[in-house]
N, C-alpha and C. Protein backbone atom coordinates (compact mmCIF):
# COMPACT_ATOMS: atom_id res chain seq x y z
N UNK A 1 0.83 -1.17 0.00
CA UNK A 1 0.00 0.00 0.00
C UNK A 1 0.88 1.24 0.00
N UNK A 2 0.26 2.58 -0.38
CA UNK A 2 0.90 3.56 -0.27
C UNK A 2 1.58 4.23 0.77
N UNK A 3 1.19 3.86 1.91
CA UNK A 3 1.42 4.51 2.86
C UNK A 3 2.88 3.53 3.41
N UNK A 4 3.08 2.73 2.92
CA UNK A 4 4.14 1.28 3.67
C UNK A 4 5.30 1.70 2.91
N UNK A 5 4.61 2.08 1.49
CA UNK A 5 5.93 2.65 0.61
C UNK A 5 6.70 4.09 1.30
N UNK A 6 5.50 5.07 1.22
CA UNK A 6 6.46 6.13 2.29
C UNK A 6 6.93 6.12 2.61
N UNK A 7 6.23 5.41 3.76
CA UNK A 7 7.64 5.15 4.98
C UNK A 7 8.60 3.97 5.10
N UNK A 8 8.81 3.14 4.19
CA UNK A 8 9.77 3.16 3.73
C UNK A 8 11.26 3.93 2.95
N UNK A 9 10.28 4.59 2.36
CA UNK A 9 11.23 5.67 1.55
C UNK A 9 11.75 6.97 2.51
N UNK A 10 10.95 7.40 3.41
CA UNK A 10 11.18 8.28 4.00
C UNK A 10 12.60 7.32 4.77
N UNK A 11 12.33 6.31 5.45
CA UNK A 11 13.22 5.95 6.77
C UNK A 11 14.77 5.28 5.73
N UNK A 12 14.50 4.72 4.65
CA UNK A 12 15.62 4.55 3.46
C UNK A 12 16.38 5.70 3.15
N UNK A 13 15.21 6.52 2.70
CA UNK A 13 16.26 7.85 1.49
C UNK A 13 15.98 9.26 2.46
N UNK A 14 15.39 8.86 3.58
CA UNK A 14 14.92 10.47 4.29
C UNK A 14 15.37 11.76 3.85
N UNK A 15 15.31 12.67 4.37
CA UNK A 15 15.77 13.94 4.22
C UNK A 15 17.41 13.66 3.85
N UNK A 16 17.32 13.38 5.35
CA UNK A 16 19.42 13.40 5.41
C UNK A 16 19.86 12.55 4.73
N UNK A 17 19.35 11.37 3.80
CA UNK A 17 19.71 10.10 3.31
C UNK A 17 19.24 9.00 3.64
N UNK A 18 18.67 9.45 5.21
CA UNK A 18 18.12 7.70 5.61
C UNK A 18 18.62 6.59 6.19
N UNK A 19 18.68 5.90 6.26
CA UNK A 19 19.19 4.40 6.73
C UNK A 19 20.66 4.12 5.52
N UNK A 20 20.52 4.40 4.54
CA UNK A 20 21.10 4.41 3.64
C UNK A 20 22.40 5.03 3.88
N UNK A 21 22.19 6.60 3.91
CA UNK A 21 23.08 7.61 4.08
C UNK A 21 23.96 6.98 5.18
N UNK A 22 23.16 6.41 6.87
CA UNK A 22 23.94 6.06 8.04
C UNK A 22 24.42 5.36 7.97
N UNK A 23 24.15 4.66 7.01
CA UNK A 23 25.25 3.26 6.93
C UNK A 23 26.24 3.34 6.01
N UNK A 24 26.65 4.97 5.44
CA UNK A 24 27.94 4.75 4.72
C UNK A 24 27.61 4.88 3.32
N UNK A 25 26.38 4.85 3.06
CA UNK A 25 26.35 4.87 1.44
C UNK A 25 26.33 5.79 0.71
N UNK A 26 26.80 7.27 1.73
CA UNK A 26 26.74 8.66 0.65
C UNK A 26 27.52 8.46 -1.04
N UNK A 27 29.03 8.00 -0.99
CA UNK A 27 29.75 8.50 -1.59
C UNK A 27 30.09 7.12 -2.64
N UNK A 28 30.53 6.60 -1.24
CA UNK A 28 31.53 5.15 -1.73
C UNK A 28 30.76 3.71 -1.80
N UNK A 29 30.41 3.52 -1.16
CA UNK A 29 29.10 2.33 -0.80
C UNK A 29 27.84 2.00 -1.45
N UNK A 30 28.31 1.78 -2.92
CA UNK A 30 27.23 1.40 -3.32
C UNK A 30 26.33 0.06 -3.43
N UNK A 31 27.22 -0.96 -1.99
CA UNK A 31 26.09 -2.26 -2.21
C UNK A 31 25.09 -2.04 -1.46
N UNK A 32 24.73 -1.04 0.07
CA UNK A 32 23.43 -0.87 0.15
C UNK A 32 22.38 -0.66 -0.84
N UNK A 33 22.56 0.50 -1.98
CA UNK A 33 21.81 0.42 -2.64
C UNK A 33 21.45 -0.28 -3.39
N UNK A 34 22.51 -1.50 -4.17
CA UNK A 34 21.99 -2.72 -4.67
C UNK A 34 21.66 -3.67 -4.03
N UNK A 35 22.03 -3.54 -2.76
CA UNK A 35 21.12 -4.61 -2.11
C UNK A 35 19.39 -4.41 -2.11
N UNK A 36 19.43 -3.07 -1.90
CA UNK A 36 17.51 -2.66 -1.75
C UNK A 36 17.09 -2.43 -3.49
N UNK A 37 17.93 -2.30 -3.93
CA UNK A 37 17.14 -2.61 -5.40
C UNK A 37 17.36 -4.06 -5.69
N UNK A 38 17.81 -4.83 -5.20
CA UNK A 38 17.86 -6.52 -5.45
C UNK A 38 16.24 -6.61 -4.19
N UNK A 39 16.49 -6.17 -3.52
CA UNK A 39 15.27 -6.91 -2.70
C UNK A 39 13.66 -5.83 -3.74
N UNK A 40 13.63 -4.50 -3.87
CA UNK A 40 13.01 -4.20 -4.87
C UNK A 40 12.40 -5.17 -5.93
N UNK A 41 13.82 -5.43 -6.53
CA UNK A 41 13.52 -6.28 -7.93
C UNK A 41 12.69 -7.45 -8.10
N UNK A 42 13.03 -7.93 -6.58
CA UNK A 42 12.18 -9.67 -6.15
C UNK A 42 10.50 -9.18 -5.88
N UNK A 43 10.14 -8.43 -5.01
CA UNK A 43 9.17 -7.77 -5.20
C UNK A 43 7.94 -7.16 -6.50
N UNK A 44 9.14 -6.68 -7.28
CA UNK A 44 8.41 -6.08 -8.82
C UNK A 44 7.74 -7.00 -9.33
N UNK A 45 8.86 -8.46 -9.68
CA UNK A 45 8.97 -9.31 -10.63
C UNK A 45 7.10 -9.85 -9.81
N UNK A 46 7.02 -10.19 -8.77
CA UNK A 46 5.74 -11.07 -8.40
C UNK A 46 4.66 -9.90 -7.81
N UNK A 47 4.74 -8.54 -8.19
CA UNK A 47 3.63 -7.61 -7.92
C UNK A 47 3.94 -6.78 -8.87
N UNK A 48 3.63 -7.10 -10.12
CA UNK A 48 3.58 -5.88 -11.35
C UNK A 48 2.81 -4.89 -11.29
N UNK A 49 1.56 -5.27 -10.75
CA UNK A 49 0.76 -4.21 -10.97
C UNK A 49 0.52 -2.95 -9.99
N UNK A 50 1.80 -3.47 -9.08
CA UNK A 50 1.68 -2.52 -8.01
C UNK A 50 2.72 -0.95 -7.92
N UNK A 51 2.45 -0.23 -8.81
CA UNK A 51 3.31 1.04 -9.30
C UNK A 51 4.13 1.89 -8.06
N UNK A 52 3.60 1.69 -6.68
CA UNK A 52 3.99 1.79 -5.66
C UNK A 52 5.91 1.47 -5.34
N UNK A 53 5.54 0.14 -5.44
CA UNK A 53 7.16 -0.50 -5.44
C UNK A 53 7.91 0.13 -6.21
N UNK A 54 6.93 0.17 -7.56
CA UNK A 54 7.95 0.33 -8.90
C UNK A 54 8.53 1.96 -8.88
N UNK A 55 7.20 2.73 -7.65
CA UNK A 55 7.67 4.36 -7.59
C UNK A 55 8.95 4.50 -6.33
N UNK A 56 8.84 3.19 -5.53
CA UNK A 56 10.15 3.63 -4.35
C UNK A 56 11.60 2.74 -5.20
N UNK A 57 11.03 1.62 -6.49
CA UNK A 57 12.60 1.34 -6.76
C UNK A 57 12.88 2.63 -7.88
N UNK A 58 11.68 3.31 -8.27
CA UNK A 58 12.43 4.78 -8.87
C UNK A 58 13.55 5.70 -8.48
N UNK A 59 12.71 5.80 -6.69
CA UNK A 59 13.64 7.05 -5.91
C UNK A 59 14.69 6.36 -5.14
N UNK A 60 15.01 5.32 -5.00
CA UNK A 60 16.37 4.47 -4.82
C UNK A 60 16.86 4.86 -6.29
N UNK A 61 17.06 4.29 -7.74
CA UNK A 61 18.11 4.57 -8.50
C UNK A 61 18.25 5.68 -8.85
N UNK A 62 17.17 6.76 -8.71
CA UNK A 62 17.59 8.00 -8.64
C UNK A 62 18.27 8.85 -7.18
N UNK A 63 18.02 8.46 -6.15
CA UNK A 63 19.22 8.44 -5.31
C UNK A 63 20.70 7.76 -5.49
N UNK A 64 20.63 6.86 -5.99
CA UNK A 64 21.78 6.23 -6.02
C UNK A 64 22.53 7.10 -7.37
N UNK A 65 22.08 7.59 -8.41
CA UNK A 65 22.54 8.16 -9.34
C UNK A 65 23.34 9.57 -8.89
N UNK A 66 22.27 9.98 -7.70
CA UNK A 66 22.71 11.38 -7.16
C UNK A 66 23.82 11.14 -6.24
N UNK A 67 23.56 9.97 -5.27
CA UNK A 67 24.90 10.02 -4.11
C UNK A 67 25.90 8.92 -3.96
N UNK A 68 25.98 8.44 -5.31
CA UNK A 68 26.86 7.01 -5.30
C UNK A 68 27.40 6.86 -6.84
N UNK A 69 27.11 6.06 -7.50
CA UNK A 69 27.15 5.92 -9.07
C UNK A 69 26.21 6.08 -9.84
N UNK A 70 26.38 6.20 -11.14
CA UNK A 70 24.96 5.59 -12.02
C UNK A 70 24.66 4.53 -12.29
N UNK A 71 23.43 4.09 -11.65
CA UNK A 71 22.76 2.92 -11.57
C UNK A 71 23.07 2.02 -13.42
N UNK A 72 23.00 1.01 -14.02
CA UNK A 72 23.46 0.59 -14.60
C UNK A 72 21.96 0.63 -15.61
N UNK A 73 21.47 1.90 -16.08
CA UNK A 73 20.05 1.59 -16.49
C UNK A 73 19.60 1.14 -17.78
N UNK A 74 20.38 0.09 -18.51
CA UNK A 74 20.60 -0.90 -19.67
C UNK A 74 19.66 -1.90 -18.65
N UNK A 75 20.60 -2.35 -17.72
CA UNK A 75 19.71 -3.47 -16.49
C UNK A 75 18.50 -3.27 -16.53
N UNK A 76 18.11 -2.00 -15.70
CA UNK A 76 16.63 -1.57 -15.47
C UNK A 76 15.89 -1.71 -16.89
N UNK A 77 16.08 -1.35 -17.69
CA UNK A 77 15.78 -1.21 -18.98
C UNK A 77 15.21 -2.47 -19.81
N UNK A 78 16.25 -4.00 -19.59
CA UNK A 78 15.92 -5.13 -19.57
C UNK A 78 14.75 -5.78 -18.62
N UNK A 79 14.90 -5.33 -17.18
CA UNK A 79 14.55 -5.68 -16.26
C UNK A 79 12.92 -5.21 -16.72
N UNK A 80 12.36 -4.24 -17.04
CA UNK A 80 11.44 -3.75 -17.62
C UNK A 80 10.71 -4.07 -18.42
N UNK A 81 11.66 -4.36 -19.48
CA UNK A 81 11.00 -5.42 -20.84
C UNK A 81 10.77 -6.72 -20.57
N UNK A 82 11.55 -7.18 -19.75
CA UNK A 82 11.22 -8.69 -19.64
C UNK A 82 9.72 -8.73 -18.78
N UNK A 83 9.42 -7.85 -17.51
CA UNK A 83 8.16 -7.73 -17.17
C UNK A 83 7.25 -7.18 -18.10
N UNK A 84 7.45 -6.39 -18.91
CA UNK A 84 6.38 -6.08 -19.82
C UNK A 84 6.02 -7.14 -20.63
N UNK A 85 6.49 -7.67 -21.53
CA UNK A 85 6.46 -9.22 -22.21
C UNK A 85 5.42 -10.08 -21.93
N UNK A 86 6.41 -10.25 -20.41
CA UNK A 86 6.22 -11.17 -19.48
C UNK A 86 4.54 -11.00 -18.97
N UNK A 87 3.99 -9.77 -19.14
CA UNK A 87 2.50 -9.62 -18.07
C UNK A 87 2.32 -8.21 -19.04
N UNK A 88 1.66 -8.46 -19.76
CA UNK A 88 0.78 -7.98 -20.88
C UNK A 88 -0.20 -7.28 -20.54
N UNK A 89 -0.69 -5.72 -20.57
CA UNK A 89 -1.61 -4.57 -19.93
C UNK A 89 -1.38 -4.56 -18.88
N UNK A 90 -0.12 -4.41 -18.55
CA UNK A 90 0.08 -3.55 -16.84
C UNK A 90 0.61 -2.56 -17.45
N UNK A 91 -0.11 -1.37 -16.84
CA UNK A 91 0.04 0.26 -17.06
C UNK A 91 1.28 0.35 -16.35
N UNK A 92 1.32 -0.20 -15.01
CA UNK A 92 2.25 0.28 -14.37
C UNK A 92 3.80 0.38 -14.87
N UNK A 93 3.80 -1.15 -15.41
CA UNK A 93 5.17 -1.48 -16.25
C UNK A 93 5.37 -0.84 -17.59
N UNK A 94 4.77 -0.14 -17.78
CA UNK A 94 5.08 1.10 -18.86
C UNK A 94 5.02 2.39 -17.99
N UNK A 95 4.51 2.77 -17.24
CA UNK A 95 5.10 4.11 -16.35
C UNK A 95 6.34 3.74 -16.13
N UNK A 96 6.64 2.55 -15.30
CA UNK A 96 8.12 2.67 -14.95
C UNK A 96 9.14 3.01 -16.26
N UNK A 97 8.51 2.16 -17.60
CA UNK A 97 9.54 1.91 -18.73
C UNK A 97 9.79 4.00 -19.16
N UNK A 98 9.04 4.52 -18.85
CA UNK A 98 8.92 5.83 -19.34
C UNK A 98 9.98 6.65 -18.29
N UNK A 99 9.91 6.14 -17.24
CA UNK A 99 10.83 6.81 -16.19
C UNK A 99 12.91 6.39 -16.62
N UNK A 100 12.67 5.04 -17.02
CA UNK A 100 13.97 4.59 -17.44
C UNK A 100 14.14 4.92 -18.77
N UNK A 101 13.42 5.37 -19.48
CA UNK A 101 13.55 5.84 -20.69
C UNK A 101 14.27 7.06 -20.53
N UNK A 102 13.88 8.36 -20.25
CA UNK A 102 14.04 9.60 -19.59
C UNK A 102 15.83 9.41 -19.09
N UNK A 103 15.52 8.76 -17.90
CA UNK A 103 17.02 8.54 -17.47
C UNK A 103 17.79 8.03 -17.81
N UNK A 104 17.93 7.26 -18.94
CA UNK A 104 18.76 6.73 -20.27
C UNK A 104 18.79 7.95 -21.22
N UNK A 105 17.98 8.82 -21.84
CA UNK A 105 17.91 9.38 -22.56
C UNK A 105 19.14 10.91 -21.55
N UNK A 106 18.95 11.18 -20.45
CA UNK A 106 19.28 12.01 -19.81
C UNK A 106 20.76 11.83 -19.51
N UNK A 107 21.45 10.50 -19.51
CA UNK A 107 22.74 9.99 -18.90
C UNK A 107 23.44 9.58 -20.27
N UNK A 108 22.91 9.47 -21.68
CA UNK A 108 23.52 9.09 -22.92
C UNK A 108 23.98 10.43 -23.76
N UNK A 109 25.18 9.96 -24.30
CA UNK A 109 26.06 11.28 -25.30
C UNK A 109 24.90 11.56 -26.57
N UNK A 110 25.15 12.47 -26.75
CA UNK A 110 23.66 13.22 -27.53
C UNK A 110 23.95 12.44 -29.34
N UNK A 111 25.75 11.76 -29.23
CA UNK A 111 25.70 11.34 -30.74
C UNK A 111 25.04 9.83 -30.20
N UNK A 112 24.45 8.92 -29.27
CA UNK A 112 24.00 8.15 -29.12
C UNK A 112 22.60 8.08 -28.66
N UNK A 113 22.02 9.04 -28.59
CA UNK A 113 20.78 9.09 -28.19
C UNK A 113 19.85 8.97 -29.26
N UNK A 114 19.76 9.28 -30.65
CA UNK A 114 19.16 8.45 -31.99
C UNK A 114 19.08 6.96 -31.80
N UNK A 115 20.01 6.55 -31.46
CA UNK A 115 19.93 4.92 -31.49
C UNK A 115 19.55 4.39 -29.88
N UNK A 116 19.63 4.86 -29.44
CA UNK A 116 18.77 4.86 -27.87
C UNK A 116 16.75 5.17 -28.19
N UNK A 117 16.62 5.79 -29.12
CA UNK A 117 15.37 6.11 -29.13
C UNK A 117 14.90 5.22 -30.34
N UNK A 118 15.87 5.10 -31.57
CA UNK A 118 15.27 4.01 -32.06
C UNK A 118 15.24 2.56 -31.70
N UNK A 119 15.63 2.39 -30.76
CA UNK A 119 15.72 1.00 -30.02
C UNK A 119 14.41 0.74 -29.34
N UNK A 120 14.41 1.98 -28.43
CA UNK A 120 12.67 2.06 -27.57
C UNK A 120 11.10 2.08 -28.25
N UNK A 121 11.63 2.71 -29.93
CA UNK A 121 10.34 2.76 -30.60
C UNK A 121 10.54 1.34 -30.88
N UNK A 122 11.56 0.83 -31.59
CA UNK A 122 11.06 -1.04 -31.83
C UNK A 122 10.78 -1.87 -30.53
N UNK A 123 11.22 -1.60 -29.67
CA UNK A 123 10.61 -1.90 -29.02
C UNK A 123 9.23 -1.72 -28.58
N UNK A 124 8.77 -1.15 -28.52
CA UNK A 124 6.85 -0.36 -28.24
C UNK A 124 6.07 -1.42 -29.56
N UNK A 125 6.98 -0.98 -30.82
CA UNK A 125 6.26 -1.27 -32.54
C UNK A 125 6.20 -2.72 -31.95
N UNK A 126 6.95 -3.80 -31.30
CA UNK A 126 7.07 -5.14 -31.74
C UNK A 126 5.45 -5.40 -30.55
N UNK A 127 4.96 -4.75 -29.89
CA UNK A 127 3.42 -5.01 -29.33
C UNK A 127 2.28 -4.62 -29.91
N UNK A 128 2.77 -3.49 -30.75
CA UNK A 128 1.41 -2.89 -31.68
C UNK A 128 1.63 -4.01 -32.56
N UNK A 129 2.78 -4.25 -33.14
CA UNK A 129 2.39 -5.44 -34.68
C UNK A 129 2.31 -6.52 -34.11
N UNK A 130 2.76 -7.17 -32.80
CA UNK A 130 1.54 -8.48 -32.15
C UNK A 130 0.22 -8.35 -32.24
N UNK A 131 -0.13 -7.43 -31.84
CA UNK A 131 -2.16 -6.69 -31.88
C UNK A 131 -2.23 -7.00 -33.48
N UNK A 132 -1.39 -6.62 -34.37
CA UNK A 132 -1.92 -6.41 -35.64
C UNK A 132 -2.17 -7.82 -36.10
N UNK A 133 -0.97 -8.81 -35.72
CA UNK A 133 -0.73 -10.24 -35.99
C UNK A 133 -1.98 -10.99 -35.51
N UNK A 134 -2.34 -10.39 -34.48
CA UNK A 134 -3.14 -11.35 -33.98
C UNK A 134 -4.61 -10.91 -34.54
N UNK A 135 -4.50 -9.90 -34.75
CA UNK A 135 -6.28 -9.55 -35.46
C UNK A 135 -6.21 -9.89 -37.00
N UNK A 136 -4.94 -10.05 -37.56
CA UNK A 136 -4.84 -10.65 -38.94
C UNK A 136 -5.00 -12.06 -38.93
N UNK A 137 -4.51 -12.75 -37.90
CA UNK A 137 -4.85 -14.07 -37.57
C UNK A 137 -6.07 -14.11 -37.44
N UNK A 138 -6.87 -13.75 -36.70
CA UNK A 138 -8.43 -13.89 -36.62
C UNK A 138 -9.37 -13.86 -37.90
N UNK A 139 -8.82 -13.22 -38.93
CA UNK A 139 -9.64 -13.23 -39.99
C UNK A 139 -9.33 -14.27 -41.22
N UNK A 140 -8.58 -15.63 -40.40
CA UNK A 140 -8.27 -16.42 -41.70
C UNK A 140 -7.97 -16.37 -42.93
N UNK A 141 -8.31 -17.20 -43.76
CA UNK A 141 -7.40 -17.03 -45.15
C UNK A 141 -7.56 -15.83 -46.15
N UNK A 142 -7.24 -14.99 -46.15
CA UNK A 142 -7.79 -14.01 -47.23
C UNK A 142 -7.77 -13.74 -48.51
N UNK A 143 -7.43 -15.06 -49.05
CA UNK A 143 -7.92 -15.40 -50.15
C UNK A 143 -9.74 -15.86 -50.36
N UNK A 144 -9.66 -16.71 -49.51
CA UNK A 144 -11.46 -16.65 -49.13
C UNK A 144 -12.68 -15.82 -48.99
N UNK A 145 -11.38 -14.95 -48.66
CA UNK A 145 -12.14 -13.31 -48.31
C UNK A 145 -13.10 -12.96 -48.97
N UNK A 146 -14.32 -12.45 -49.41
CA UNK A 146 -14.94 -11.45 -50.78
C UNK A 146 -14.78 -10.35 -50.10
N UNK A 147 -14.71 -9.40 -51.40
CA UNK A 147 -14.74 -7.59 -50.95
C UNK A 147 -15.50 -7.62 -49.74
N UNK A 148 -16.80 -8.36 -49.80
CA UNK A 148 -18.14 -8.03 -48.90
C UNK A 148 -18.46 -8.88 -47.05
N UNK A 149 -17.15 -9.45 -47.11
CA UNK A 149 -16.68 -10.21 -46.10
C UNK A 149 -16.86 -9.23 -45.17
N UNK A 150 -17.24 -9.22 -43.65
CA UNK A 150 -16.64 -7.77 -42.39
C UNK A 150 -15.92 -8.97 -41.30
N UNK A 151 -15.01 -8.54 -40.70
CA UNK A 151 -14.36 -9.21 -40.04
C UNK A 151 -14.86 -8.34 -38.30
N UNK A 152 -15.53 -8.84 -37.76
CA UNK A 152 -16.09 -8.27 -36.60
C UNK A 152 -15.09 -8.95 -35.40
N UNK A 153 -14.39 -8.16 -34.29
CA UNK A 153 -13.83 -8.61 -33.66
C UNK A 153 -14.79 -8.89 -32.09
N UNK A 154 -14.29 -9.73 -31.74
CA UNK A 154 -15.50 -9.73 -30.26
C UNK A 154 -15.19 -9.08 -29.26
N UNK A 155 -16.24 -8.12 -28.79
CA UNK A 155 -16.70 -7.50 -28.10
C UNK A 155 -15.29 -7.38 -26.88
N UNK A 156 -15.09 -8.53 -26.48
CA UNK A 156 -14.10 -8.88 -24.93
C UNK A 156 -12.52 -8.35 -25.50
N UNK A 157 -12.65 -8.08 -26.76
CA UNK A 157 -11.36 -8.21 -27.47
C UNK A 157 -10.24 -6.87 -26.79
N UNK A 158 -11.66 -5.66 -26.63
CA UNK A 158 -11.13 -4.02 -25.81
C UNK A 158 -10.85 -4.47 -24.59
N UNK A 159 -10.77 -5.50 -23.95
CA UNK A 159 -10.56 -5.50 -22.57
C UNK A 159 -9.77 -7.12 -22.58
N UNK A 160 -8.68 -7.63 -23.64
CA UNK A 160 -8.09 -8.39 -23.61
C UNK A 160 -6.58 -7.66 -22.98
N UNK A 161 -6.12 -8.26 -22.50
CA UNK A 161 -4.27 -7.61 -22.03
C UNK A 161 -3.79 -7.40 -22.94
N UNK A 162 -3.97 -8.06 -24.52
CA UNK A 162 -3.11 -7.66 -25.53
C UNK A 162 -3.48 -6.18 -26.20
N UNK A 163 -4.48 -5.99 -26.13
CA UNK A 163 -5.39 -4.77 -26.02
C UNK A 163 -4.79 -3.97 -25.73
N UNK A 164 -5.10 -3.82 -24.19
CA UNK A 164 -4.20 -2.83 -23.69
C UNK A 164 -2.36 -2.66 -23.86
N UNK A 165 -2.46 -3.73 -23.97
CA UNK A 165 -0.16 -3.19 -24.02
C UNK A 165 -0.44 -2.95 -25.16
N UNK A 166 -0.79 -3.08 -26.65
CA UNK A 166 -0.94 -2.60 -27.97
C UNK A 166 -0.92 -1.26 -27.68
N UNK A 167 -2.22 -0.55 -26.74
CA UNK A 167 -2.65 0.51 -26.42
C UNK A 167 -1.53 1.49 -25.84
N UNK A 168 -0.95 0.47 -24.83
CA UNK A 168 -0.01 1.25 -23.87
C UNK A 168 1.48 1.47 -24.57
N UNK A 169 1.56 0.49 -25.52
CA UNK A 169 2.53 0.54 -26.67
C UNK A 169 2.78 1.95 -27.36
N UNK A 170 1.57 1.75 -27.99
CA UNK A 170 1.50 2.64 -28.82
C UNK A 170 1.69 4.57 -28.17
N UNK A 171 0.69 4.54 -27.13
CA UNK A 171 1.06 5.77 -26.31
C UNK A 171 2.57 5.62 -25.63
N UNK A 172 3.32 4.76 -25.46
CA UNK A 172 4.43 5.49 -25.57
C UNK A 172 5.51 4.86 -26.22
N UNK A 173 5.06 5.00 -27.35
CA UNK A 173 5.95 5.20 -28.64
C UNK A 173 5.81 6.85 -28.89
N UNK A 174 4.92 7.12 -28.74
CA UNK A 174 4.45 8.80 -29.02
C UNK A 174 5.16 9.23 -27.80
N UNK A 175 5.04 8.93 -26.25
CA UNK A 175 5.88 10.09 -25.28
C UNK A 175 7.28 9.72 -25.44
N UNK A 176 8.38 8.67 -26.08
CA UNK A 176 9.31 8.78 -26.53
C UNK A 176 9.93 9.76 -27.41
N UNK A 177 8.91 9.61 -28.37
CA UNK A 177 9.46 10.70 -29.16
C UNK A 177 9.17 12.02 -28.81
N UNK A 178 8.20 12.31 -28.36
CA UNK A 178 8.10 13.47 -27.47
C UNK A 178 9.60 14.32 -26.56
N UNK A 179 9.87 12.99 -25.54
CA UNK A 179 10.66 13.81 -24.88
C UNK A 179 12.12 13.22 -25.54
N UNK A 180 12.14 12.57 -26.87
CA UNK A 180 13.64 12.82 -27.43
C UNK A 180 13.56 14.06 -28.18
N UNK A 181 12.10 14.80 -28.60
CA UNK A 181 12.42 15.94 -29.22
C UNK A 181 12.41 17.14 -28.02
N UNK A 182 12.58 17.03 -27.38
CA UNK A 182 12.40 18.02 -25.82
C UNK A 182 14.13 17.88 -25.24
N UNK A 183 14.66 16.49 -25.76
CA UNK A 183 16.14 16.26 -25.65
C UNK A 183 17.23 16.59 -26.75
N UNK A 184 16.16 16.96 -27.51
CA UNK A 184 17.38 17.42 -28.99
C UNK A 184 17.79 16.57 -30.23
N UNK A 185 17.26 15.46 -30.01
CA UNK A 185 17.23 14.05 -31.24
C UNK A 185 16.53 14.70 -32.30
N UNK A 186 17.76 14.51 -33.16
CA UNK A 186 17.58 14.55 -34.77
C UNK A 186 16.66 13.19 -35.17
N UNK A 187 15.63 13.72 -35.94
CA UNK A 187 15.23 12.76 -36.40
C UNK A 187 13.50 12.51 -35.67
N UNK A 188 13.43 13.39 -34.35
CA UNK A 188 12.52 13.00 -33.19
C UNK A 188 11.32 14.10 -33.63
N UNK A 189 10.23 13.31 -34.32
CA UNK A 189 8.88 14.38 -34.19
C UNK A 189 7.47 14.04 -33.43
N UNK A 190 7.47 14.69 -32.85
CA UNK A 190 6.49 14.12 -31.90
C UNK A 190 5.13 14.61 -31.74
């Protein structure tokens, strides 16, 4: 629940740093923080839909970015896709993917950030053209077809999971390019 996350985060990353900070992890010490993003990660993987977790393992690697190293966010990045894949219309796991997007896009040399953003749109495209695959599948051979054929999809189809990640796909394929043109990517119209 929300309130467990707080205070967690508060008594972790508090004002002064937290539990974190007291134990050494301002500068040099960065296995506290991979330790609580390893215990994070075990968490995510078996509560996807809970954006909560996914908002306190946010403000851990963005603490850790600020008072230790940069978090390794290729990892996160994987770590992301494989849950998205993996559990099909969770909103949540595309908020997070939008947050690691940003902070990849924010921590990469500006001659690599084109290929950072075309990586994220094939990625998004390869769930919209599953949706497409699979509603082309539904309408069998189309040679059979006549002009006068309608291919009606059923009703349950708007509220299938593939549905939605198509959906959630597709909207952010659009806030990608958005904030690579807000980052200066040639090539980025949004």
């Amino acid at each position: 629940n929300y309130a467990a996350w707080a205070h967690r985060r508060w008594c972790a990353l508090g004002r002064r740093g937290g539990a974190l900070a007291a134990a050494g992890a301002l500068r040099e010490d960065v296995s506290l923080f991979d330790a609580e993003l390893e215990r994070t990660k075990r968490f995510v993987r078996v509560n996807v839909s809970d954006y909560c977790g996914l908002h306190y393992r946010q403000a851990v690697l963005t603490r850790r970015a600020e008072r230790a190293a940069p978090p390794d966010w290729a990892d996160e990045a994987e770590l992301t896709s494989s849950l998205i894949a993996r559990f099909p219309g969770r909103e949540a796991l595309w908020a997070h993917r939008r947050f690691v997007f940003d902070a990849r896009l924010r921590g990469t040399a500006n001659d690599t950030k084109e290929a950072l953003l075309a990586e994220e749109l094939a990625f998004a495209d390869c769930f919209v053209q599953k949706r497409a695959g699979s509603e082309d599948g539904d309408r069998g051979n189309e040679k059979d077809a006549t002009p006068r054929t309608v291919h009606i999809l059923h009703p349950s189809w708007a509220e299938h999971p593939a549905a939605e990640q198509a959906r959630f796909a597709a909207a952010h394929a659009l806030w990608a390019l958005e904030a690579a043109r807000r980052a200066g990517v040639h090539g980025a119209v949004g």
